[in-house]
Protein backbone atom coordinates (compact mmCIF):
# COMPACT_ATOMS: atom_id res chain seq x y z
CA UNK A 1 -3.60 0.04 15.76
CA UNK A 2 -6.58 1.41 12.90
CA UNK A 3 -8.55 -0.27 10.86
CA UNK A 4 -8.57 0.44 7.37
CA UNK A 5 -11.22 0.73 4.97
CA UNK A 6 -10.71 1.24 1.24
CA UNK A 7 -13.11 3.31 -0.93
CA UNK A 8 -12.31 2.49 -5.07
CA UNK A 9 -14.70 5.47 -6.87
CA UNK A 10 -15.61 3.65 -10.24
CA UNK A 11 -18.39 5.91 -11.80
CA UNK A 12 -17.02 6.87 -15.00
CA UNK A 13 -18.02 6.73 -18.37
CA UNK A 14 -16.27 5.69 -21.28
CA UNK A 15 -16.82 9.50 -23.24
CA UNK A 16 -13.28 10.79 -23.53
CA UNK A 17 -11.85 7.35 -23.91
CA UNK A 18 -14.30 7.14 -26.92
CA UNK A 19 -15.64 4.06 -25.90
CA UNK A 20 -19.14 2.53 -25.35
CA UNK A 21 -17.60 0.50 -22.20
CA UNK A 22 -17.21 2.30 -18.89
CA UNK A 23 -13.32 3.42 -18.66
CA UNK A 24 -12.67 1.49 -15.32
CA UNK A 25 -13.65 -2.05 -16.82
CA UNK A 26 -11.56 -1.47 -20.29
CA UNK A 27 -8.76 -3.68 -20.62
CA UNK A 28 -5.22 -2.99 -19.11
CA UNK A 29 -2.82 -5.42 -20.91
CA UNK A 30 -5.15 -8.58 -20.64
CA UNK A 31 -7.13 -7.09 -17.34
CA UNK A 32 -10.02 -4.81 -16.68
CA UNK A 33 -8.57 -1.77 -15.52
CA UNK A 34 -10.61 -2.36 -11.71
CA UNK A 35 -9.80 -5.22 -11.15
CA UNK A 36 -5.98 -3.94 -11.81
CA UNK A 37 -6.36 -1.07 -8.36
CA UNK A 38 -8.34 -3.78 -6.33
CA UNK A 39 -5.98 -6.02 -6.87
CA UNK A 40 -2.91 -3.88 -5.85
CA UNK A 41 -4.87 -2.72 -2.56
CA UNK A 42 -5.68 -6.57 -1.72
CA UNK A 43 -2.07 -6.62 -2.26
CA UNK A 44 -1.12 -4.40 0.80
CA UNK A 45 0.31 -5.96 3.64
CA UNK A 46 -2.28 -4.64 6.08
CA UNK A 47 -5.63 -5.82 7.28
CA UNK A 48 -8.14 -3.56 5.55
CA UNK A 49 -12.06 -3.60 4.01
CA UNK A 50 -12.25 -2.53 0.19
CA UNK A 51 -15.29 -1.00 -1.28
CA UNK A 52 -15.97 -0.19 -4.61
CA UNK A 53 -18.80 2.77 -5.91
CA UNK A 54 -19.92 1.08 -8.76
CA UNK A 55 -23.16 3.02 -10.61
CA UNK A 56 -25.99 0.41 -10.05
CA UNK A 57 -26.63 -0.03 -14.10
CA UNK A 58 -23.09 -1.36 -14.10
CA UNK A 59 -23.09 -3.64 -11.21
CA UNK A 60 -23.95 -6.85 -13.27
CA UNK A 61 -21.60 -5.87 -15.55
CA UNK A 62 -19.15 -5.72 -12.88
CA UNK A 63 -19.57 -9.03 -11.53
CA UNK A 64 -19.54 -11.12 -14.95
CA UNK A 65 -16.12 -8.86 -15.51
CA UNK A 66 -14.84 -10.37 -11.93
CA UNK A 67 -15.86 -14.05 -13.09
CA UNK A 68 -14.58 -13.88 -16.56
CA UNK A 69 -11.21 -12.37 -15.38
CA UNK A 70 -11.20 -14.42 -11.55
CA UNK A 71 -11.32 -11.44 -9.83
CA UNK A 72 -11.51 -12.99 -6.66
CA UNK A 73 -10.51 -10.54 -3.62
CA UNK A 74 -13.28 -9.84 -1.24
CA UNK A 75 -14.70 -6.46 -1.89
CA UNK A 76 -18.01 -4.97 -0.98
CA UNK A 77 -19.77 -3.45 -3.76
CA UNK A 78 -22.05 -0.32 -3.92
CA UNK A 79 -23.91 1.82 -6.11
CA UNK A 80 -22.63 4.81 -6.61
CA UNK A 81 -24.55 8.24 -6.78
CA UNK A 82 -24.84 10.95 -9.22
CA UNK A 83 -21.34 12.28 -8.61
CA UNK A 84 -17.77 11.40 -7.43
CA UNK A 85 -19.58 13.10 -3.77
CA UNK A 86 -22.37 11.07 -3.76
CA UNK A 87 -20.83 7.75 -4.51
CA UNK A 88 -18.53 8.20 -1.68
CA UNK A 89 -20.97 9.45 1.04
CA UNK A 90 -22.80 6.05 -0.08
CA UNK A 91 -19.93 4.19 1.04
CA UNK A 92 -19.58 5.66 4.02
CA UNK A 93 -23.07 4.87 5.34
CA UNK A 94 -21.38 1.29 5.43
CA UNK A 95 -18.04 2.67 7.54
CA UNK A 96 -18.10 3.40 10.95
CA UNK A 97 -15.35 6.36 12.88
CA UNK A 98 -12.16 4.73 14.79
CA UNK A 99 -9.98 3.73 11.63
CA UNK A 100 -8.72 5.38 8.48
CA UNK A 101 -9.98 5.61 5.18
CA UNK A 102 -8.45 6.27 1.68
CA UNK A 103 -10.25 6.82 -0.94
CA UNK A 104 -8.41 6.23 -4.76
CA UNK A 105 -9.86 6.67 -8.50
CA UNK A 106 -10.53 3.08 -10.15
CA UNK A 107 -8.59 4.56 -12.92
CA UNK A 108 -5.21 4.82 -11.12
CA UNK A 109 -4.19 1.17 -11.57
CA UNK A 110 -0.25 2.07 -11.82
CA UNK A 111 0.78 2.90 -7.79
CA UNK A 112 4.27 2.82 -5.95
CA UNK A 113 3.66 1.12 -2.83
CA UNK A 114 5.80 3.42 -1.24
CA UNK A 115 3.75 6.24 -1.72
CA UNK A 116 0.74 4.43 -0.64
CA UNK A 117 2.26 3.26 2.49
CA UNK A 118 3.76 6.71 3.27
CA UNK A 119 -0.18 8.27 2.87
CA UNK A 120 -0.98 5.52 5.34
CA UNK A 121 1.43 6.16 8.03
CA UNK A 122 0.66 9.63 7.85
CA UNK A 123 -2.81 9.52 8.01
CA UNK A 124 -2.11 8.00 11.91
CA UNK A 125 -1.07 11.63 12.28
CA UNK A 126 -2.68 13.60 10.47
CA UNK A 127 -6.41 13.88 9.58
CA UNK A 128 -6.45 14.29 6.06
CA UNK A 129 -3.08 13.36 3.71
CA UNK A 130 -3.26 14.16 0.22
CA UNK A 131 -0.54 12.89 -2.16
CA UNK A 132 0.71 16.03 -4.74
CA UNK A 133 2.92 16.57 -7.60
CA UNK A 134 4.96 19.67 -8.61
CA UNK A 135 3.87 20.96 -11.82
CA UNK A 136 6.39 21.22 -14.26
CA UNK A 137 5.23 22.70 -17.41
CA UNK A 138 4.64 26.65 -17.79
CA UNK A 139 1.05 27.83 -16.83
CA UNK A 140 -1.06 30.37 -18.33
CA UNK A 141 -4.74 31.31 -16.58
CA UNK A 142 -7.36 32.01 -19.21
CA UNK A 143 -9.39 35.49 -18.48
CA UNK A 144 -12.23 35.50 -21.08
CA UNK A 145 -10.49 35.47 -24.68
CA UNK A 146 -7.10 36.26 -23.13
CA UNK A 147 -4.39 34.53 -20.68
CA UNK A 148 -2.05 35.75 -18.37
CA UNK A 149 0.75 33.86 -17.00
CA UNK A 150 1.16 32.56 -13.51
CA UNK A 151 3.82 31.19 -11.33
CA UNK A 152 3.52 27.11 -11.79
CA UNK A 153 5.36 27.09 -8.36
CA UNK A 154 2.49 28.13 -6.33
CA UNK A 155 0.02 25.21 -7.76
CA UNK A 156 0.21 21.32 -7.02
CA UNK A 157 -1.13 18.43 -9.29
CA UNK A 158 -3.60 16.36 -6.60
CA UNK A 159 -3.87 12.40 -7.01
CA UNK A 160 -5.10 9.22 -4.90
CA UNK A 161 -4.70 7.98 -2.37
CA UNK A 162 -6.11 10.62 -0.10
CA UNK A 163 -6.37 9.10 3.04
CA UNK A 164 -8.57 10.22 6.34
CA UNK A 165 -9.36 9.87 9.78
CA UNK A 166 -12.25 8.10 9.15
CA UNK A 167 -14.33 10.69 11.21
CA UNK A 168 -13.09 13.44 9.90
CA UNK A 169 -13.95 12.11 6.61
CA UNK A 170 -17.39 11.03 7.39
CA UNK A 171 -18.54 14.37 8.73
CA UNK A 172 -16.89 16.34 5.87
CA UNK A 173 -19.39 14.33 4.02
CA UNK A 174 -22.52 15.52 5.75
CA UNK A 175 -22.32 19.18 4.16
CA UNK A 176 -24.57 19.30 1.07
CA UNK A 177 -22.72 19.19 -2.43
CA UNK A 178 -21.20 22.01 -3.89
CA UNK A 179 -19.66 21.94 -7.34
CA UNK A 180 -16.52 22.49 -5.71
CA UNK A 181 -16.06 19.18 -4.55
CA UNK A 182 -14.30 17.60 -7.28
CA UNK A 183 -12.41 14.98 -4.74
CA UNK A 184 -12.04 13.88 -0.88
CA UNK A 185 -9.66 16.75 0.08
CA UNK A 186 -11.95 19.75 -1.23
CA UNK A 187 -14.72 17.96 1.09
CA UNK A 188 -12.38 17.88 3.87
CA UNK A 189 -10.90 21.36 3.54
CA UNK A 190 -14.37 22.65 3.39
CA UNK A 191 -15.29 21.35 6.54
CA UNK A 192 -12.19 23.16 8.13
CA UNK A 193 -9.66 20.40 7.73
CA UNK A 194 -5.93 21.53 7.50
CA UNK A 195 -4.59 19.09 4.59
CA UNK A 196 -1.36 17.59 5.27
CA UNK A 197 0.44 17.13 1.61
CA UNK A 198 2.76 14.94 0.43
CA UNK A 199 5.04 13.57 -2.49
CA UNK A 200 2.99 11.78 -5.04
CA UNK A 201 4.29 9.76 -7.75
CA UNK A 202 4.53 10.72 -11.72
CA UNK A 203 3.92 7.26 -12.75
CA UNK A 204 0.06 7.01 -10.63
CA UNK A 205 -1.53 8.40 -13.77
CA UNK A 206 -5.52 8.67 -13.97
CA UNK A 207 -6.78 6.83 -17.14
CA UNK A 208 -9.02 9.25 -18.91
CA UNK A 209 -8.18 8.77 -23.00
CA UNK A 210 -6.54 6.50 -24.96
CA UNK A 211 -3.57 8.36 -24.79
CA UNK A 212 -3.26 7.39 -21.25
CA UNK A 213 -4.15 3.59 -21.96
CA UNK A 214 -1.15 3.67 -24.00
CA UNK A 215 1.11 4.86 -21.61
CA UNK A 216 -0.25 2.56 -18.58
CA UNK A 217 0.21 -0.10 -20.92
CA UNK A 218 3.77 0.63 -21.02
CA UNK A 219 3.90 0.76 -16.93
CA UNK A 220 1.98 -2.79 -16.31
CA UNK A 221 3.82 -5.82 -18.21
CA UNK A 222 0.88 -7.96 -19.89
CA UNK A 223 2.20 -11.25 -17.22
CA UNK A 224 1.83 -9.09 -14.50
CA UNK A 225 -2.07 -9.13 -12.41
CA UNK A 226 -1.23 -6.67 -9.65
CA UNK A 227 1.34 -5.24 -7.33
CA UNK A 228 3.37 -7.68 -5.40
CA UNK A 229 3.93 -6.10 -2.03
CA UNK A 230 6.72 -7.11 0.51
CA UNK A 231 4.81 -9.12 3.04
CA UNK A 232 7.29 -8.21 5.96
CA UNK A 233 6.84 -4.37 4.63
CA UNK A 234 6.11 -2.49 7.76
CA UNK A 235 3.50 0.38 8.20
CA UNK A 236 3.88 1.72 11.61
CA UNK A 237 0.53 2.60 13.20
CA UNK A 238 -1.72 0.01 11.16
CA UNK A 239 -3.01 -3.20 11.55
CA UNK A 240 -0.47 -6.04 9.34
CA UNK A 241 -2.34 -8.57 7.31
CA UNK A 242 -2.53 -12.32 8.71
């Protein structure tokens, strides 16, 4: 049996959504957009801390969002850094080796809980699982003023979940940053970790513009808060919730 700790990165800013608000407490039919991914995590038949990277001139914000909206599920919050990198090596200051951990954008409220629970049996076996998608639109790679096209079958879209042994995880996370790191598997992988991928889902969109709003709007129905997960749902290798 693992334990299970949760990392929720919520450090964006509301720039390409054109908004003054930070993107992850907007308004997903009726409900901040966190409190929409906490919510489905809580949800998870499993036994499991949450923490949420929250940068520290939002944290008030934060909790009058989780009071006006009775957010209620125990999570630990804490500041995030100056990047994605930073925010989650803060986290894991607080998480010790011995379980798993997946890490998932804020902004990915819409998730298939069989893709979640899939990334979580995995990650019993292997140390780092990153959910993928196939691309399916034509490619072109952009060489100074001019393009050239390349085979689409070679690349992979990468989402959240990724999930970790937690060790591996938290000494990936003692290199120094590079640019490079723009999630938890580029860490990982530069720290010599194979990456085990698997089948993501098209519908675990990451809410970036109001474009995407729109469409997670259509996803969520306004009367529903979060995920309602099969509490008899098993997930071999991992500790079931009470």
């Amino acid at each position: 049996m693992k334990k299970i700790d949760i990392i929720i990165t919520a450090g964006g800013s509301g720039l390409r959504m054109g908004s003054d608000l930070p993107k992850q407490f907007l308004l997903l039919n009726g409900v901040p957009i966190l409190c929409r991914t906490i919510e489905f995590f809580a949800s998870l038949p499993i036994k499991s801390d949450i923490y949420v990277a929250i940068p520290p001139l939002s944290i008030d914000l934060w909790h009058r969002l989780c009071w006006e909206y009775g957010m209620d599920v125990p999570c630990k919050v804490v500041s995030g850094g100056i990047t994605r990198f930073h925010s989650v090596r803060n986290v894991l200051e607080h998480i010790g080796s011995g379980g798993v951990v997946a890490v998932h954008d804020g902004v990915r409220p819409v998730l298939d809980r069989e893709m979640v629970k899939r990334c979580l049996e995995l990650a019993t076996v292997h140390p780092a699982v990153v959910p993928v998608l196939e691309v399916r639109e034509s490619m072109r790679k952009m060489e100074g003023a001019k393009s050239v096209a390349v085979d689409r079958l070679e690349y992979r879209l990468v989402q959240t979940p990724q999930v970790f042994d937690a060790g591996v995880l938290i000494d990936a996370y003692k290199q120094s940053y590079l640019p490079q790191f723009t999630d938890d598997a580029s860490v990982v992988e530069r720290a010599g970790v194979p990456l085990f991928l698997t089948k993501g889902d098209v519908r675990n969109i990451k809410i970036t513009t109001p474009e995407d709003l729109a469409l997670a709007e259509l996803l969520v129905p306004p009367s529903v808060r979060s995920a309602v997960f099969d509490p008899d749902l098993p997930l071999n290798g991992l500790v079931k919730g009470d």
